[in-house]
N, C-alpha and C. Protein backbone atom coordinates (compact mmCIF):
# COMPACT_ATOMS: atom_id res chain seq x y z
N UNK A 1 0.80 -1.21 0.00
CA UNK A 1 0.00 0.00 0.00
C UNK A 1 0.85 1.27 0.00
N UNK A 2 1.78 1.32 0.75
CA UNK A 2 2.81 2.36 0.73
C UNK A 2 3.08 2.61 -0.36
N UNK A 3 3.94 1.77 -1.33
CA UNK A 3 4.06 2.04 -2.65
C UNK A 3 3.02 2.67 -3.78
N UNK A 4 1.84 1.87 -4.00
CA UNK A 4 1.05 2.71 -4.25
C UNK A 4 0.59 3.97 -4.05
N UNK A 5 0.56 4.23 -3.00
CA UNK A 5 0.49 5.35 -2.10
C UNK A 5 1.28 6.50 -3.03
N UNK A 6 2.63 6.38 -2.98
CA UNK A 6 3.75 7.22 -3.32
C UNK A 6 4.00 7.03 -4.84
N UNK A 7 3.59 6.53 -5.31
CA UNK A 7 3.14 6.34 -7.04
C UNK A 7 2.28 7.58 -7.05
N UNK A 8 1.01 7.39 -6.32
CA UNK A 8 -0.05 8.30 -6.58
C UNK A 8 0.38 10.10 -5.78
N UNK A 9 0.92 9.94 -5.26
CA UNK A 9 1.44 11.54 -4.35
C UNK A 9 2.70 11.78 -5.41
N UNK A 10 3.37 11.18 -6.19
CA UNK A 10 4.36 11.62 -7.00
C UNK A 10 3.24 12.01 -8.08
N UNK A 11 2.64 11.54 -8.76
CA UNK A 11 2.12 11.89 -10.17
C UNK A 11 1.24 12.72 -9.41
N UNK A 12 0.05 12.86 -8.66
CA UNK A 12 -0.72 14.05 -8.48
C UNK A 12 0.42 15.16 -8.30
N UNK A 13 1.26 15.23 -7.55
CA UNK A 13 1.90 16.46 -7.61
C UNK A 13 2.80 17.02 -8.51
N UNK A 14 3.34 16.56 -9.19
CA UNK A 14 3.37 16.44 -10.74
C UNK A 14 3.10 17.15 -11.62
N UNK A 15 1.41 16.52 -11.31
CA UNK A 15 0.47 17.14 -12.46
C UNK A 15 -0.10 18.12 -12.20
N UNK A 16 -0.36 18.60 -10.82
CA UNK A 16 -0.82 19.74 -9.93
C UNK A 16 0.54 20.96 -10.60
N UNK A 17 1.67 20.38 -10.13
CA UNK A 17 2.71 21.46 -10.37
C UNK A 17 2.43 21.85 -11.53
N UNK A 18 2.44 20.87 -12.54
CA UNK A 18 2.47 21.75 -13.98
C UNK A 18 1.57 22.17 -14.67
N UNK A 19 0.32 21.65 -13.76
CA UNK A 19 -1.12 22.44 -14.40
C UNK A 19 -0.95 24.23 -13.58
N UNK A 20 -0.10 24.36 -12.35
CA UNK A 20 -0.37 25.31 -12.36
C UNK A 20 0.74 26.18 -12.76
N UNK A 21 1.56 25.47 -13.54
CA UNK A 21 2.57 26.12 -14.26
C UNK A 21 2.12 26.90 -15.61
N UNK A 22 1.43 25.97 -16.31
CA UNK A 22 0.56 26.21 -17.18
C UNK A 22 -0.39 27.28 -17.24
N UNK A 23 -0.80 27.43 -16.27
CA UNK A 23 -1.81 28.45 -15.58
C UNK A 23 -1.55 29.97 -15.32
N UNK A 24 -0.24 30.00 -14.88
CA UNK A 24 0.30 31.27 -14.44
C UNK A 24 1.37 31.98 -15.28
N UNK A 25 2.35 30.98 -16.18
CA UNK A 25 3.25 31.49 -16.78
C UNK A 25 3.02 31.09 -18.50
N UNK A 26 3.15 32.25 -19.19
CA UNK A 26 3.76 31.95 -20.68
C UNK A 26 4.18 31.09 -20.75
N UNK A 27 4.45 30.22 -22.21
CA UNK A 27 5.49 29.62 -22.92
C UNK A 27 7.05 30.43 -22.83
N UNK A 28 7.72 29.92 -21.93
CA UNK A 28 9.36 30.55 -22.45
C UNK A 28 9.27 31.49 -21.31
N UNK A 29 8.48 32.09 -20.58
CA UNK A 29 8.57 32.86 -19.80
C UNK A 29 9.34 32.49 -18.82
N UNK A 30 9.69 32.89 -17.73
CA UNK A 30 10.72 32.83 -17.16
C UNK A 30 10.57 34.01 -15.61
N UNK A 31 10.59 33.30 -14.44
CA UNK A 31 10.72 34.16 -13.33
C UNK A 31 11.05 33.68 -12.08
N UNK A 32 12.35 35.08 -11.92
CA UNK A 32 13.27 34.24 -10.54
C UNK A 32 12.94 34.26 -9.26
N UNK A 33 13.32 33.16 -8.80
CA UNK A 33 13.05 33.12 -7.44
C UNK A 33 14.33 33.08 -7.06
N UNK A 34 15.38 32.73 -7.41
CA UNK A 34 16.36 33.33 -6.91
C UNK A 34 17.72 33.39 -7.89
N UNK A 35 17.63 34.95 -7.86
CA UNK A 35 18.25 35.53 -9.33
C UNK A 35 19.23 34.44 -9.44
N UNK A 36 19.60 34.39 -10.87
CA UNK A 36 20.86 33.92 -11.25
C UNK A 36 20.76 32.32 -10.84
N UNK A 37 20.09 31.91 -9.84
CA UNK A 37 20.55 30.66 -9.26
C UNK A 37 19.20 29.45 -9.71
N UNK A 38 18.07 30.32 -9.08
CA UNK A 38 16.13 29.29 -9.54
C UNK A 38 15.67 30.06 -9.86
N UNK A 39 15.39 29.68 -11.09
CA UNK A 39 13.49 30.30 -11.60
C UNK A 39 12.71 29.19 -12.21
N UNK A 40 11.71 29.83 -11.56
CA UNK A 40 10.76 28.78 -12.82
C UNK A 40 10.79 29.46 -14.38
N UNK A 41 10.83 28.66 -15.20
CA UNK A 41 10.59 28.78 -16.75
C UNK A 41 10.01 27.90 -16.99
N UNK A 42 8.82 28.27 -17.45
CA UNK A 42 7.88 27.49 -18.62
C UNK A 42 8.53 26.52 -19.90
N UNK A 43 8.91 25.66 -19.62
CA UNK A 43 9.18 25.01 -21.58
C UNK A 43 8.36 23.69 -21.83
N UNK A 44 7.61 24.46 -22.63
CA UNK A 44 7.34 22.99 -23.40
C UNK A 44 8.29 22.09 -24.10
N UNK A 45 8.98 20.29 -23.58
CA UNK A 45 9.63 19.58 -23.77
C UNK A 45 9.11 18.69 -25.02
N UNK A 46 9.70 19.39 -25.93
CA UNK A 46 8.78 17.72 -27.20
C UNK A 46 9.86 16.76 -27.10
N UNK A 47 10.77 16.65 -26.65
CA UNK A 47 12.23 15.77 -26.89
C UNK A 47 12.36 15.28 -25.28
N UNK A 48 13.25 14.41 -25.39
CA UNK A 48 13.50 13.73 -24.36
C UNK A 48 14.58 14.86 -23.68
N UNK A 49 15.12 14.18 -22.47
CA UNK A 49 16.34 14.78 -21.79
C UNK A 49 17.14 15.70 -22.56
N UNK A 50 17.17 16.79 -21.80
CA UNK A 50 17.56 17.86 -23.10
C UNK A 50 17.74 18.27 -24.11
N UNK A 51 16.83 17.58 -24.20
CA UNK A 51 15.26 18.29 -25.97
C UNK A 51 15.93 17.27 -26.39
N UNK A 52 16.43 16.24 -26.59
CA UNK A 52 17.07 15.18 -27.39
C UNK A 52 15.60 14.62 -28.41
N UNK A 53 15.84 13.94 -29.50
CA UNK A 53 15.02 13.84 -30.76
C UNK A 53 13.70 14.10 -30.46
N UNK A 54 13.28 15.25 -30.18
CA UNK A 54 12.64 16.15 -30.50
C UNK A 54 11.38 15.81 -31.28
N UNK A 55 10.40 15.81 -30.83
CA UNK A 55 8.64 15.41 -31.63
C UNK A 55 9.08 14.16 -32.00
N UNK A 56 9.45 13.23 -31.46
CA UNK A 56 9.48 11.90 -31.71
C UNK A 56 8.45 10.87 -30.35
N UNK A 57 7.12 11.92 -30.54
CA UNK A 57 5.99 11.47 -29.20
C UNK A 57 5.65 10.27 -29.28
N UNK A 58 5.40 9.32 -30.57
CA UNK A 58 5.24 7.98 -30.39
C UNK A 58 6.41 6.93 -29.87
N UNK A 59 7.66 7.32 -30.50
CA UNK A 59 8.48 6.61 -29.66
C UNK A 59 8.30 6.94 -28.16
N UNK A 60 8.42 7.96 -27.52
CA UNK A 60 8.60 8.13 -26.20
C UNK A 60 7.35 7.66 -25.74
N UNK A 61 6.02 7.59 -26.16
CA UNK A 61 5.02 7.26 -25.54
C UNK A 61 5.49 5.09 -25.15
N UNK A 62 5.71 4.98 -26.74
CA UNK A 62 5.93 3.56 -26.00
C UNK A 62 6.92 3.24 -25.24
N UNK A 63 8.17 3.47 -25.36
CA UNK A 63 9.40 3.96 -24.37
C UNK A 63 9.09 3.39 -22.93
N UNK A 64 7.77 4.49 -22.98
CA UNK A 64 7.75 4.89 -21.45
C UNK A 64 6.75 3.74 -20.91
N UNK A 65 6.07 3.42 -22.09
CA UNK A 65 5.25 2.10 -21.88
C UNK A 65 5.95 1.02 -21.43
N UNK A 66 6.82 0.33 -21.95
CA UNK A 66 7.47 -0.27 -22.05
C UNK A 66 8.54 -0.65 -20.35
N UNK A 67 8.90 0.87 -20.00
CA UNK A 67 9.48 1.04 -18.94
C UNK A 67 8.73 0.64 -17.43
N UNK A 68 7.54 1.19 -18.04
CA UNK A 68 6.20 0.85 -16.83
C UNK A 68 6.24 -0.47 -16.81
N UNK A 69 6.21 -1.12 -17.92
CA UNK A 69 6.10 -2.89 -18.19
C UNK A 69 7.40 -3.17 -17.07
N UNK A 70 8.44 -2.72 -17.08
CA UNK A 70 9.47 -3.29 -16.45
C UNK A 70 9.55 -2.62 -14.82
N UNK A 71 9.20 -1.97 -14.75
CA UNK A 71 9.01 -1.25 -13.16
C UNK A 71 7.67 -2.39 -12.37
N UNK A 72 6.88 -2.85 -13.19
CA UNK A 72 5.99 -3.41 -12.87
C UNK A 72 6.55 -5.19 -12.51
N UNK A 73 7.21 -5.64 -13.39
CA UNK A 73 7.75 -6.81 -13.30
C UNK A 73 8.97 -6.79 -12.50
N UNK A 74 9.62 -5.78 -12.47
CA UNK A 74 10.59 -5.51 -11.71
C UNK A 74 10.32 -5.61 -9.69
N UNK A 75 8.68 -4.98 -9.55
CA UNK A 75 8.25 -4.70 -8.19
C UNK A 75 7.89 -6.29 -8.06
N UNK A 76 7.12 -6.96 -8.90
CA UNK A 76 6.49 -8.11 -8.52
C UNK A 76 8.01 -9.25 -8.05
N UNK A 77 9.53 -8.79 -8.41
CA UNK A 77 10.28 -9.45 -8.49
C UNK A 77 11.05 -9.65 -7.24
N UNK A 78 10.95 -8.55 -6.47
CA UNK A 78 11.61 -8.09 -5.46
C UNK A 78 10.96 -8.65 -3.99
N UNK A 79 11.47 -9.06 -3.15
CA UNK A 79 10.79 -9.81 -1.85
C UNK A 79 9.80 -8.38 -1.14
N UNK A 80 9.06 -8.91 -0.69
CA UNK A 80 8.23 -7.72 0.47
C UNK A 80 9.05 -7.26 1.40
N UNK A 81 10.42 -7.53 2.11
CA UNK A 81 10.88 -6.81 2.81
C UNK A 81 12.31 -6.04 2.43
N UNK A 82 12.03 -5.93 1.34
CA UNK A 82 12.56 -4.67 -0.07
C UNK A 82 11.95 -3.79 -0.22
N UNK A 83 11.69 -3.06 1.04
CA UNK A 83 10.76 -1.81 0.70
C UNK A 83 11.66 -0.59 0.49
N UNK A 84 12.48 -0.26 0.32
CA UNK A 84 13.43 0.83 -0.09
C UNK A 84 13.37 0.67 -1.80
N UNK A 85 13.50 -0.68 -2.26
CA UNK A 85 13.70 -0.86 -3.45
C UNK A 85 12.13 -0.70 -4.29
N UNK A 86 11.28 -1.11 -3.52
CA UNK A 86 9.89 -1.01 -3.76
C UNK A 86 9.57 0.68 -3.86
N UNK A 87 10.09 1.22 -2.77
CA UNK A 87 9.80 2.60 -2.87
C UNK A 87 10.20 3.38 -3.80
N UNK A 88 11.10 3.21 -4.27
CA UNK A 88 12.60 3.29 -5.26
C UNK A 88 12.03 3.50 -6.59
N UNK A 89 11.19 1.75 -6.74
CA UNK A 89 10.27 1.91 -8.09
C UNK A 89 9.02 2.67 -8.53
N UNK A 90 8.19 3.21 -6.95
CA UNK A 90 7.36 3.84 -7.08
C UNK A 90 7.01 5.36 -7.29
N UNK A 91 8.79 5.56 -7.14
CA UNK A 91 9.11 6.95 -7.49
C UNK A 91 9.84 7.35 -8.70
N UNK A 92 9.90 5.88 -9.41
CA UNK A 92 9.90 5.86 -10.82
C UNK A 92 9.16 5.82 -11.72
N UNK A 93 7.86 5.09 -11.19
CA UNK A 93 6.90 4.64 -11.68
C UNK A 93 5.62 5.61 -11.49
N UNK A 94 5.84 6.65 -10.72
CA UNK A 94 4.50 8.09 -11.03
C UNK A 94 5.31 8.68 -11.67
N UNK A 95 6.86 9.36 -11.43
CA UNK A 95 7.35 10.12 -12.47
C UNK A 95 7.20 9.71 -14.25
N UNK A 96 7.02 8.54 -14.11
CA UNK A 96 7.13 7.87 -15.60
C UNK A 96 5.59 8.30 -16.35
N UNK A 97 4.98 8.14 -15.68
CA UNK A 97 3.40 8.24 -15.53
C UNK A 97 3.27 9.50 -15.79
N UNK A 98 3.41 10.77 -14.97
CA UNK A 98 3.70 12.15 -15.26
C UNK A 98 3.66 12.60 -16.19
N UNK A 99 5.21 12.06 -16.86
CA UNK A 99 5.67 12.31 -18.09
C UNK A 99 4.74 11.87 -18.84
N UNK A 100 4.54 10.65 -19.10
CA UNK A 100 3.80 9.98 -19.90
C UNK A 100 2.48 10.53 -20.37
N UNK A 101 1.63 10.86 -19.43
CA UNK A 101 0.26 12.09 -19.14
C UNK A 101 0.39 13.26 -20.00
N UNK A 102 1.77 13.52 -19.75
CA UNK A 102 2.28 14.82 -20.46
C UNK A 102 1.87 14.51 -22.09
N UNK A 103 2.92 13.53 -22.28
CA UNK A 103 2.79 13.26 -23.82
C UNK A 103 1.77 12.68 -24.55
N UNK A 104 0.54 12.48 -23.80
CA UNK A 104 -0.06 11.51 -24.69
C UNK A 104 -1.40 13.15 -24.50
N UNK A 105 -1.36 13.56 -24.07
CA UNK A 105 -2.46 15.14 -23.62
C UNK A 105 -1.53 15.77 -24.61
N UNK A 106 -0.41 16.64 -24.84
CA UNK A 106 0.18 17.57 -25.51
C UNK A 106 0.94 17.17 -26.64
N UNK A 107 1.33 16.30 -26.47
CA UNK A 107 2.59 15.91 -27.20
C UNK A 107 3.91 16.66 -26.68
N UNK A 108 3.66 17.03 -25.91
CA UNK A 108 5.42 17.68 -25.58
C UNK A 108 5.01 17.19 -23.45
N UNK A 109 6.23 17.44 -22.60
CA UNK A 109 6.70 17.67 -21.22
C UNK A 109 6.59 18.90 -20.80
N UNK A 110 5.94 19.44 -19.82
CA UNK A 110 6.07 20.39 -19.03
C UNK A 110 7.01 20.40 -18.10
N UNK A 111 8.04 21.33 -18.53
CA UNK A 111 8.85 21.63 -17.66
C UNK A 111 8.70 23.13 -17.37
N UNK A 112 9.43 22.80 -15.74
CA UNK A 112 9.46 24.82 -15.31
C UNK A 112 10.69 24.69 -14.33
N UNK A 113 11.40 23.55 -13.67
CA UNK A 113 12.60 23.98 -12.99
C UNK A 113 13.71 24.56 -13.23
N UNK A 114 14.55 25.81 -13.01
CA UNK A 114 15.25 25.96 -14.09
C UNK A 114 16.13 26.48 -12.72
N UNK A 115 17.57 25.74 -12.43
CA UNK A 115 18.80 25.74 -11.96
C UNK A 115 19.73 26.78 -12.80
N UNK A 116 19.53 26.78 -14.06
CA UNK A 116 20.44 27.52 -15.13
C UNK A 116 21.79 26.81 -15.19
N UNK A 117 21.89 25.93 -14.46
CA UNK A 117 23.37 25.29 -14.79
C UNK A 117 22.97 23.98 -15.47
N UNK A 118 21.68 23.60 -15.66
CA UNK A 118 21.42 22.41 -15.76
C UNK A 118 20.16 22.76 -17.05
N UNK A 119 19.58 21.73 -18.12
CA UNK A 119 18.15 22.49 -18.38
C UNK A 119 17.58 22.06 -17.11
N UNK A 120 16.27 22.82 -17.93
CA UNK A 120 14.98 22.72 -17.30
C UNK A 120 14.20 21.05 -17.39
N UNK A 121 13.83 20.95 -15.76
CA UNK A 121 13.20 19.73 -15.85
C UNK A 121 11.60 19.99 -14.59
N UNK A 122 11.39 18.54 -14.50
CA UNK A 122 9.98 18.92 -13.86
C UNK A 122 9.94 18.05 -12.25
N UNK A 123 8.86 18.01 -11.53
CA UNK A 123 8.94 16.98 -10.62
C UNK A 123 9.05 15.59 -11.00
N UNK A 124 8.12 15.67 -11.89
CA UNK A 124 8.21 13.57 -12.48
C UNK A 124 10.04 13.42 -12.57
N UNK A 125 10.93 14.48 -13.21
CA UNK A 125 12.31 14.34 -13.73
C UNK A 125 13.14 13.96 -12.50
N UNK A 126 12.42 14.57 -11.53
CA UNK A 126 13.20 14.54 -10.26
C UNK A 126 12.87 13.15 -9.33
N UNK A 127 12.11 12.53 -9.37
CA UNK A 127 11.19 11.77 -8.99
C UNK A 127 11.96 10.46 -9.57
N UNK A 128 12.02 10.28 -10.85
CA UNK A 128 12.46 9.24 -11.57
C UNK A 128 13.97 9.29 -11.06
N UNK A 129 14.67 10.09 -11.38
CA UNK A 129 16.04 10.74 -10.66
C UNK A 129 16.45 9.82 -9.58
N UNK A 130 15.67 10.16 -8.01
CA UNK A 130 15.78 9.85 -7.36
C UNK A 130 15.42 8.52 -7.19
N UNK A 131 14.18 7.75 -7.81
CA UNK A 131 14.07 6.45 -7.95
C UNK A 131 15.37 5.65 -8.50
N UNK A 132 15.84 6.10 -9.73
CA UNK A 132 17.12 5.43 -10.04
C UNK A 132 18.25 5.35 -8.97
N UNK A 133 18.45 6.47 -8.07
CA UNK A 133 19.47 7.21 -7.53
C UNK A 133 19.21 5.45 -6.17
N UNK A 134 17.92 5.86 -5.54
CA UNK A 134 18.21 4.95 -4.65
C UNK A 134 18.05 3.73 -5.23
N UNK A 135 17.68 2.89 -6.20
CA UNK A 135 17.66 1.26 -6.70
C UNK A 135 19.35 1.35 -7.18
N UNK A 136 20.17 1.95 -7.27
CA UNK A 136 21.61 1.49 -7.66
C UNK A 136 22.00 1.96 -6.06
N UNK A 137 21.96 2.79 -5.23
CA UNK A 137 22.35 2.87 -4.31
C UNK A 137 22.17 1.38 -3.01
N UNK A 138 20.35 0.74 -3.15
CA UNK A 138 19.88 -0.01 -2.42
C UNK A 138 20.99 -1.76 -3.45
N UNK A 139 21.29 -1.66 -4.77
CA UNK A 139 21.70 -2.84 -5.17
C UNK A 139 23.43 -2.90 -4.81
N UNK A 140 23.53 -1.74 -4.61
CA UNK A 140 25.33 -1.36 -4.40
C UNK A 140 25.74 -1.81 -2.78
N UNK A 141 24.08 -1.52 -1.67
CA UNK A 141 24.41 -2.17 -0.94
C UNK A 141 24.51 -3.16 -0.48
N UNK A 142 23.66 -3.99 -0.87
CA UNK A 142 23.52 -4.68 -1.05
C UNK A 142 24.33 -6.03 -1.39
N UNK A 143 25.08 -5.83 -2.71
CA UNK A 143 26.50 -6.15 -2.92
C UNK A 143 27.65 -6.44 -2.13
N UNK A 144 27.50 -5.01 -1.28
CA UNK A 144 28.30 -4.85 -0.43
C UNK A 144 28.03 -5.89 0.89
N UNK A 145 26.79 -6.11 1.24
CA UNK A 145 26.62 -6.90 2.28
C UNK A 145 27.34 -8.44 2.08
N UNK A 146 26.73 -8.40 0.53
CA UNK A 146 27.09 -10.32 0.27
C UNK A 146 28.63 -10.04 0.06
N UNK A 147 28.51 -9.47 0.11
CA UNK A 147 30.88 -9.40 0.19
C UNK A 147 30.96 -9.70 1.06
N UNK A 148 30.87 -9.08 2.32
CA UNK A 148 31.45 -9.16 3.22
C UNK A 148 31.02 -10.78 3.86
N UNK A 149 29.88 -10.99 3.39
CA UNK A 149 29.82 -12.29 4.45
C UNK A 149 30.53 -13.68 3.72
């Protein structure tokens, strides 16, 4: 239930963020919250990770299909007291969703985070991020345990 749970609080907020991104700011617009360092900017994403092939929405729609297929087989794979890794996937698996929402409604990603050292990405970006971040972190330790014994 937890997992589910955090599937559904990642993609509602998500989609909350960027509906009200949508809402308040232009296309391309741009406003800091802290000069030089955060603003939100509006971009519509038709391309993957920094605009990479670009209006290619059917590939990415199945892509992402595809990915869900494996986050899904991936959770059913993992024991019940793998809940880091479970959690891991479920914060892969609304960000994926997010995105996915995005593209199959617009054809492009709503993004508005904008670091300026980095592009612009969204919560789902961050979400998935961190899902990856901890399933290589939770398998690294993992590793590490069966070493040692």
């Amino acid at each position: 239930m937890p997992v589910l749970l955090l599937t559904l609080v990642v993609l509602l907020t998500d989609q909350i963020s960027k509906l009200l991104v949508r809402q308040w700011l232009e296309p391309n617009q741009s406003i800091p919250v802290l000069k030089n360092i955060f603003h939100l900017t509006y971009i519509n994403n038709p391309g993957a990770a920094f605009g990479i092939l670009a209006y290619q929405t059917p590939l990415f729609i199945i892509s992402t299909l595809a990915v869900i297929a494996l986050i899904v087989i991936a959770y059913k794979q993992f024991p019940v007291h793998r809940l880091t890794l479970k959690l891991a996937l479920a914060l892969q698996l609304g960000g994926a969703l997010g995105n996915l929402l995005d593209r199959i409604r617009f054809g492009y990603v709503v993004d508005f985070l904008d670091f300026r050292v980095w592009p612009v990405f969204n919560l789902a970006d961050v979400a998935i991020v961190l899902g990856v971040g901890l399933t290589i972190w939770e398998l690294w330790r993992r590793e590490e345990k069966e070493g040692a014994q």
